[in-house]
N, C-alpha and C. Protein backbone atom coordinates (compact mmCIF):
# COMPACT_ATOMS: atom_id res chain seq x y z
N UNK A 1 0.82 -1.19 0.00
CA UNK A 1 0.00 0.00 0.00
C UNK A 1 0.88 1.27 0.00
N UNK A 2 1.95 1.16 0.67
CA UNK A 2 2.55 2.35 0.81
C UNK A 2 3.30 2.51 -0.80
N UNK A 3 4.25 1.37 -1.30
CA UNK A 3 4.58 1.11 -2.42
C UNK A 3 3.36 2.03 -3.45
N UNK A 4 2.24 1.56 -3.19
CA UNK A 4 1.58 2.35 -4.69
C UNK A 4 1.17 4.21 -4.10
N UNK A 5 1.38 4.13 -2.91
CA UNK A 5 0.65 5.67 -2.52
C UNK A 5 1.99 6.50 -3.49
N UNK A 6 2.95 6.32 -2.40
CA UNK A 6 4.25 6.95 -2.95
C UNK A 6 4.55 6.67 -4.34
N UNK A 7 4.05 5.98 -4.79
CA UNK A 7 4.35 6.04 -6.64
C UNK A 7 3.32 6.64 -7.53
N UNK A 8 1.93 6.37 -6.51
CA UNK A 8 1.25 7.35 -7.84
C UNK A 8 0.54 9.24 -7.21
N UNK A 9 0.47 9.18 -6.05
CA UNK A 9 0.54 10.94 -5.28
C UNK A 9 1.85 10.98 -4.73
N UNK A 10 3.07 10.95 -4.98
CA UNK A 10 4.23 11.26 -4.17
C UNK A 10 4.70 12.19 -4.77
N UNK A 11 5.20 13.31 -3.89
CA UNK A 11 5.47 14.81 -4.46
C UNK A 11 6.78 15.38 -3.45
N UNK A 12 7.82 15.64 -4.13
CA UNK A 12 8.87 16.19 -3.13
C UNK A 12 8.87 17.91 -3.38
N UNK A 13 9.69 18.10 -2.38
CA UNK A 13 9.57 19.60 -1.91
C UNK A 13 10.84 19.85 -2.47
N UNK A 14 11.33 21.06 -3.15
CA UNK A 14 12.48 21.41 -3.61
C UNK A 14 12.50 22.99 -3.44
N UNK A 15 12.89 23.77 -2.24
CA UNK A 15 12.27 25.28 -2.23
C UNK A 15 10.90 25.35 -1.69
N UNK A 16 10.14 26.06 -2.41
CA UNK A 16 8.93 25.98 -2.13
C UNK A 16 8.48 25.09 -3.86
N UNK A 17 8.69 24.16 -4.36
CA UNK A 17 8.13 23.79 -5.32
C UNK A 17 7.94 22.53 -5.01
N UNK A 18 6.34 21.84 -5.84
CA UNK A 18 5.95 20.71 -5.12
C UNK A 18 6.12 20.38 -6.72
N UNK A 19 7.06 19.01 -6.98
CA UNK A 19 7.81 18.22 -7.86
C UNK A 19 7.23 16.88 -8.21
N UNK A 20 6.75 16.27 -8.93
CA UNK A 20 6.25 15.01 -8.93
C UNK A 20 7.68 14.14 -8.82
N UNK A 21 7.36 13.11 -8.38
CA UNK A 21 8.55 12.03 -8.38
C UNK A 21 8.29 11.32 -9.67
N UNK A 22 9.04 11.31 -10.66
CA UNK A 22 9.60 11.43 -11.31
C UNK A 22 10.71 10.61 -12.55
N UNK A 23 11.45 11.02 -11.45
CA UNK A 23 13.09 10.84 -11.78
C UNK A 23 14.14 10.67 -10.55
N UNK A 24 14.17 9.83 -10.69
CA UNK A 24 15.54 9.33 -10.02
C UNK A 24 16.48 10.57 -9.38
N UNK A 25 16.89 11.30 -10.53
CA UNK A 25 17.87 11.91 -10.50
C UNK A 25 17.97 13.28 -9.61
N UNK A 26 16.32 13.27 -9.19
CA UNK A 26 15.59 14.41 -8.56
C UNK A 26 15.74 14.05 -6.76
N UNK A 27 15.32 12.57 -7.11
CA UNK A 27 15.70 12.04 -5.60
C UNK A 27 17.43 12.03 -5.18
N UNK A 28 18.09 11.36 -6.36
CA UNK A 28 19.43 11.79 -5.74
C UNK A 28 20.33 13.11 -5.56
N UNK A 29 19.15 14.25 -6.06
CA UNK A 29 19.83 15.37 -5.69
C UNK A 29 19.15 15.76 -4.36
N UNK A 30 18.19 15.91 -4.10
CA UNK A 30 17.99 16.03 -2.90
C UNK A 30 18.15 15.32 -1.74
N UNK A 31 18.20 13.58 -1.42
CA UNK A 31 18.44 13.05 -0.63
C UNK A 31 19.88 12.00 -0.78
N UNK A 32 20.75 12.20 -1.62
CA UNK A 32 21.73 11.59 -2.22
C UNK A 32 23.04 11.34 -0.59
N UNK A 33 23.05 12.51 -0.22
CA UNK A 33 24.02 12.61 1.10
C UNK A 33 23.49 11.26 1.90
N UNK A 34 22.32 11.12 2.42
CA UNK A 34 22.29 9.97 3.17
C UNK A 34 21.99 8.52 2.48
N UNK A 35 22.56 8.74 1.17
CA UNK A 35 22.28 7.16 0.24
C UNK A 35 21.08 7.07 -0.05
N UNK A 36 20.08 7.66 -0.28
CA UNK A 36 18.94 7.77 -0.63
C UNK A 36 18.66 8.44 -2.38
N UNK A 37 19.42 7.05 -3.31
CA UNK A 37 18.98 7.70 -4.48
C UNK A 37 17.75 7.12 -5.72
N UNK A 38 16.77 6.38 -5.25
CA UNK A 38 15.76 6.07 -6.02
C UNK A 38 14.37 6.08 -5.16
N UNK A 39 13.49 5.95 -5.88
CA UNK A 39 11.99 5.50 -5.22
C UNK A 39 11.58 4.70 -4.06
N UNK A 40 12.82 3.43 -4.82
CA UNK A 40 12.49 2.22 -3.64
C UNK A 40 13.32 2.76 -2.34
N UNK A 41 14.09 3.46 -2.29
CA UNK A 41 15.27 4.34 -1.44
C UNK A 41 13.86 4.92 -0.15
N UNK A 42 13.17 5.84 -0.57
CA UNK A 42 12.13 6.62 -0.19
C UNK A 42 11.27 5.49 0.65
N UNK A 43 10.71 4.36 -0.05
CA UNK A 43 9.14 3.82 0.19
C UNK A 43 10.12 2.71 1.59
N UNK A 44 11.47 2.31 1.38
CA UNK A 44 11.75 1.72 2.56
C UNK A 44 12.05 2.03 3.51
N UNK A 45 12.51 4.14 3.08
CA UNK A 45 12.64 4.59 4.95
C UNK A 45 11.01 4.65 5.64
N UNK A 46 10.28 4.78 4.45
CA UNK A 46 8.51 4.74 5.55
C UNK A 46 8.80 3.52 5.87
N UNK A 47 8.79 2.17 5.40
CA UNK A 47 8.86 0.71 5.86
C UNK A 47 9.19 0.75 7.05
N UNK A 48 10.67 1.31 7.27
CA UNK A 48 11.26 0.94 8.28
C UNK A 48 11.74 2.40 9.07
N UNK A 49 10.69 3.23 9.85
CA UNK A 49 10.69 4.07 9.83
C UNK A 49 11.23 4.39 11.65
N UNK A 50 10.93 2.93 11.91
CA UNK A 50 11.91 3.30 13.64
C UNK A 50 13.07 2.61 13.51
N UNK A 51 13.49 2.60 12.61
CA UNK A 51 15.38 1.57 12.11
C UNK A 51 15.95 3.27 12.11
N UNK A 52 16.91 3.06 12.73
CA UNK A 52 17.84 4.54 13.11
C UNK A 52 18.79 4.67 11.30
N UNK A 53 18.63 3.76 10.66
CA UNK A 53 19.11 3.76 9.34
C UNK A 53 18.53 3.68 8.06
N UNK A 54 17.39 4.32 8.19
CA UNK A 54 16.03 4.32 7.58
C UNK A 54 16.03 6.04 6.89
N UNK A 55 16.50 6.76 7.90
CA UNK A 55 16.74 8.45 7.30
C UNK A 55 15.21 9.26 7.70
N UNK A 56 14.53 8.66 7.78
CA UNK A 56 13.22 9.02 7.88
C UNK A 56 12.89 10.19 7.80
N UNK A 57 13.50 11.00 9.14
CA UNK A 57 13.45 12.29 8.91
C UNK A 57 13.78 13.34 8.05
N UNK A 58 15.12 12.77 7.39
CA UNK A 58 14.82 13.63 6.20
C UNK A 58 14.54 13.30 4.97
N UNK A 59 13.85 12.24 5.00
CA UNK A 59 13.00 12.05 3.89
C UNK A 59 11.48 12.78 4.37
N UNK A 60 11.10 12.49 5.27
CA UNK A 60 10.01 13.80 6.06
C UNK A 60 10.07 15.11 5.85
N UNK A 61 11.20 15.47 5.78
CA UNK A 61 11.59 17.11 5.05
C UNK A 61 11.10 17.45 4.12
N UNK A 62 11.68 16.37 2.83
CA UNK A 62 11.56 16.58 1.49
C UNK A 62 10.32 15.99 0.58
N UNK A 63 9.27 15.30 1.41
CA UNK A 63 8.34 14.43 0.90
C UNK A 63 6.92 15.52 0.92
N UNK A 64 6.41 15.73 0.24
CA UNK A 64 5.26 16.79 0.26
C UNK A 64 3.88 16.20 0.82
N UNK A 65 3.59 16.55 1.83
CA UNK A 65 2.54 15.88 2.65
C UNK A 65 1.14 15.30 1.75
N UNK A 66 0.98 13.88 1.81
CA UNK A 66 -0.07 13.09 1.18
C UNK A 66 -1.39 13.47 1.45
């Protein structure tokens, strides 16, 4: 479920601009520092969102509220 939310309304924040996801290349510019460079990157820090290696939070930053 989370897999299809985040793939078909998932919208990142870049500035104030709300971005459709996309492209890859959009995720690895914005979340690239903590190894976070594709889709599936994104949908497994929600998965695993109390794993201290998950990033969560700043994927919470950059994810445009559902």
């Amino acid at each position: 479920m989370v897999n299809d939310i985040v793939r078909k309304r998932g919208f990142l924040k870049k500035g104030e601009q709300r971005l459709a996801i996309t492209d890859n290349n959009l995720i690895e510019e914005l979340l690239g520092q903590f190894n976070i460079i594709c889709i599936e990157d994104i949908i497994e820090g929600f998965l695993k969102c109390e794993n201290i290696d998950s990033h969560f939070e700043e994927i919470k930053k950059v994810i445009w509220p559902i």
